[in-house]
Protein backbone atom coordinates (compact mmCIF):
# COMPACT_ATOMS: atom_id res chain seq x y z
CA UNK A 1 -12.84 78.03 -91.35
CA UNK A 2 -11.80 77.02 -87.97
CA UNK A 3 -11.15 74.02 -86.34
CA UNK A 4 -11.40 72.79 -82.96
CA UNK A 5 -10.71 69.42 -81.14
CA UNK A 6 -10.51 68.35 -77.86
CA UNK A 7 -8.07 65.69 -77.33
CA UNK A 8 -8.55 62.87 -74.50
CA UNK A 9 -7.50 65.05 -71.38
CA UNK A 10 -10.01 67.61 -73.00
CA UNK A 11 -6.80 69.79 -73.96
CA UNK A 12 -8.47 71.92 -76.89
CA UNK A 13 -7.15 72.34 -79.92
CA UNK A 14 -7.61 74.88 -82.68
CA UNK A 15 -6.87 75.15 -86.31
CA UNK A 16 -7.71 77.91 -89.01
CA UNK A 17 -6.92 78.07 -92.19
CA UNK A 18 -6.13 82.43 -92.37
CA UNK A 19 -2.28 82.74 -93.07
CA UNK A 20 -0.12 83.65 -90.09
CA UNK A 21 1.12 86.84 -89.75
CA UNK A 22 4.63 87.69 -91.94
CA UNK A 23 7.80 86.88 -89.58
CA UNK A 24 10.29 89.77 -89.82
CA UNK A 25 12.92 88.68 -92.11
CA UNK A 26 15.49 90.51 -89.30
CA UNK A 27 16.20 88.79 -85.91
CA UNK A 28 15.38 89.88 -82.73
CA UNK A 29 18.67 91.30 -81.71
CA UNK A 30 19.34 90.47 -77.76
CA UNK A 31 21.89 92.60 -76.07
CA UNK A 32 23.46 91.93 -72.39
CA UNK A 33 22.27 94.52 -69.68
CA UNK A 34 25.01 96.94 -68.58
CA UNK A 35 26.30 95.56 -65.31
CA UNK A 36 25.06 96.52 -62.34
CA UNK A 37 26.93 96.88 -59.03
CA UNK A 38 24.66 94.06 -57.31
CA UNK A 39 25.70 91.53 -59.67
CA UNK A 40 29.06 90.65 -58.42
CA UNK A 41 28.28 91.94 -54.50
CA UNK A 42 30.05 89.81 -51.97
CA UNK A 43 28.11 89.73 -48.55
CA UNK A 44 28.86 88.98 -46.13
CA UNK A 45 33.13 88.42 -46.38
CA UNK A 46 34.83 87.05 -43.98
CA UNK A 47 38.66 88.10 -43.41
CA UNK A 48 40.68 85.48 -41.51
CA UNK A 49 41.20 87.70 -38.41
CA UNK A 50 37.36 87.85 -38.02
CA UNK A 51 35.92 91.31 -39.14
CA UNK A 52 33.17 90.84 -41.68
CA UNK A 53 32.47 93.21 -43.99
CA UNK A 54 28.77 93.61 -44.99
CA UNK A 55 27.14 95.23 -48.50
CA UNK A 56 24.30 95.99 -49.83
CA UNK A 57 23.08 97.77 -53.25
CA UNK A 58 20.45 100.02 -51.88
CA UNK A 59 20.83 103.06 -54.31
CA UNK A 60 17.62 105.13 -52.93
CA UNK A 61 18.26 104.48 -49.45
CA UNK A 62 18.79 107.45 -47.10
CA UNK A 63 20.11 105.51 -44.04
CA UNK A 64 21.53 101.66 -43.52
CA UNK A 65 22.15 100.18 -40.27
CA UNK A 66 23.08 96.69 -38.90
CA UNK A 67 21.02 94.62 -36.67
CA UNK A 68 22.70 91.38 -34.80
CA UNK A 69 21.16 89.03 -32.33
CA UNK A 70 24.22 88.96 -29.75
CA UNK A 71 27.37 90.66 -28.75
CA UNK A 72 28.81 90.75 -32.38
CA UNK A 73 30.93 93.96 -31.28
CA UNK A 74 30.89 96.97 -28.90
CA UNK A 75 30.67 99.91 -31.25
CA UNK A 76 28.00 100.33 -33.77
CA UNK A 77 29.06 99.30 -37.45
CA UNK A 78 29.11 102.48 -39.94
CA UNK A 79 27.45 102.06 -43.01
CA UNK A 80 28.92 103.94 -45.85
CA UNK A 81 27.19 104.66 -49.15
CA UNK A 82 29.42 104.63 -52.35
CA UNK A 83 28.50 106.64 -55.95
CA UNK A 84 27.55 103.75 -57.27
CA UNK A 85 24.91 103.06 -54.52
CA UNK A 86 26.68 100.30 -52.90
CA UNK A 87 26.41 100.45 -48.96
CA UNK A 88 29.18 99.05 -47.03
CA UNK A 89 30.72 98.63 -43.23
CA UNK A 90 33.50 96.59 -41.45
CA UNK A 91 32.97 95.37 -38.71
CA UNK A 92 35.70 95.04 -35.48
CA UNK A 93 37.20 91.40 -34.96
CA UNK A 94 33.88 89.03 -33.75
CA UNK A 95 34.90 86.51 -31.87
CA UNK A 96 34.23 82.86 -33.66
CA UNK A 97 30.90 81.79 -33.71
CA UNK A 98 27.32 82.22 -35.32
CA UNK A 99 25.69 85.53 -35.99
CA UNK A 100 22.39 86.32 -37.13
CA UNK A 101 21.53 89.67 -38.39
CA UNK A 102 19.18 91.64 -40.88
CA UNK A 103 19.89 94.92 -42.26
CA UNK A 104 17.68 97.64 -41.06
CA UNK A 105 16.74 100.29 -44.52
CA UNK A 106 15.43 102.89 -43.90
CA UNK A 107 13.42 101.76 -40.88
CA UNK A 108 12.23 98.26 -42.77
CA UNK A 109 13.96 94.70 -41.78
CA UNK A 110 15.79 93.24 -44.32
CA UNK A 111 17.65 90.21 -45.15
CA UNK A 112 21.22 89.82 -47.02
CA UNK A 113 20.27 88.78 -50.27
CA UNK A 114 23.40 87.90 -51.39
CA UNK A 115 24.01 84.95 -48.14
CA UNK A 116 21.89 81.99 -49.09
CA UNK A 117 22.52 81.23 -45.20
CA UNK A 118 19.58 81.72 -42.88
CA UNK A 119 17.79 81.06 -40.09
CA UNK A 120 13.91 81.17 -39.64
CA UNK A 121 12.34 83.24 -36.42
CA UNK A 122 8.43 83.10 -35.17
CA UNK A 123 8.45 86.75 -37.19
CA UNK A 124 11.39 87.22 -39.76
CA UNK A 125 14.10 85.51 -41.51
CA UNK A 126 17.27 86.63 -40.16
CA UNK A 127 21.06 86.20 -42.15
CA UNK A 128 23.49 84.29 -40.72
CA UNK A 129 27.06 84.72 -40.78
CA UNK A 130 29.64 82.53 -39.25
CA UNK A 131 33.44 83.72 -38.00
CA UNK A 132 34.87 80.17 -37.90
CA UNK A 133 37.52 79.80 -35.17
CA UNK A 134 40.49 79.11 -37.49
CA UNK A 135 41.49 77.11 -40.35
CA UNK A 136 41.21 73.66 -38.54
CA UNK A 137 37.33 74.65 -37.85
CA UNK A 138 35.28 71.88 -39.02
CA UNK A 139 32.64 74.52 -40.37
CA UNK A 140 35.03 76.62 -42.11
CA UNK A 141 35.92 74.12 -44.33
């Protein structure tokens, strides 16, 4: 036999009277997920004579490359990849202020997932990363 009902928002409900299905008398074991090398990234960091160091866990990707909006240094930062797929480069002392950037994998635009700081362009959503001018800086605080 089954029931049904439609309460007053006309949320149905149903009813039979067939016995449910046996419950395992063992419960569901849960068990953590190894750790993965993304979990505890830092990006970007920040050392107190300005160089940032960026990373990203791209374990498939063949080539990783910086793009910044301005002047953030002369030379081009070097990505290195690590065995345990972690991508990472340091860049020379910025001088203090604002940077946005994106990293560039293998050809496609992407943002620092790890930096919940970022600023919104007509096309794409940039990172930002700020080299604060010294401890006194009212934004590095």
């Amino acid at each position: 036999m089954l029931i049904t009902c439609v309460g007053d928002a006309g949320t149905a409900f149903s009813q039979t009277n067939q016995a449910a299905p046996p419950v395992s008398e063992r419960p569901a074991v849960w068990s953590k997920p190894a750790d993965m090398p993304n979990d505890s990234l830092i990006s970007p960091e920040v050392t107190p004579d300005g160089r940032v160091t960026f990373r990203l866990y791209a374990p498939e990707a063949k080539n990783v490359s910086l793009r910044v909006n301005s002047d953030f240094g002369r030379d081009s930062i070097k990505f290195v990849k690590a065995t345990n797929g972690v991508w990472s480069a340091i860049s020379e002392p910025a001088p203090a202020g604002a940077y946005r950037y994106n990293f560039m994998v293998d050809g496609a635009t992407v943002p620092d997932c790890h930096n919940p700081y970022t600023s919104a362009g007509v096309k794409t959503v940039q990172s930002v990363v700020e080299v604060p001018r010294g401890a006194d800086d009212l934004q590095a605080n």
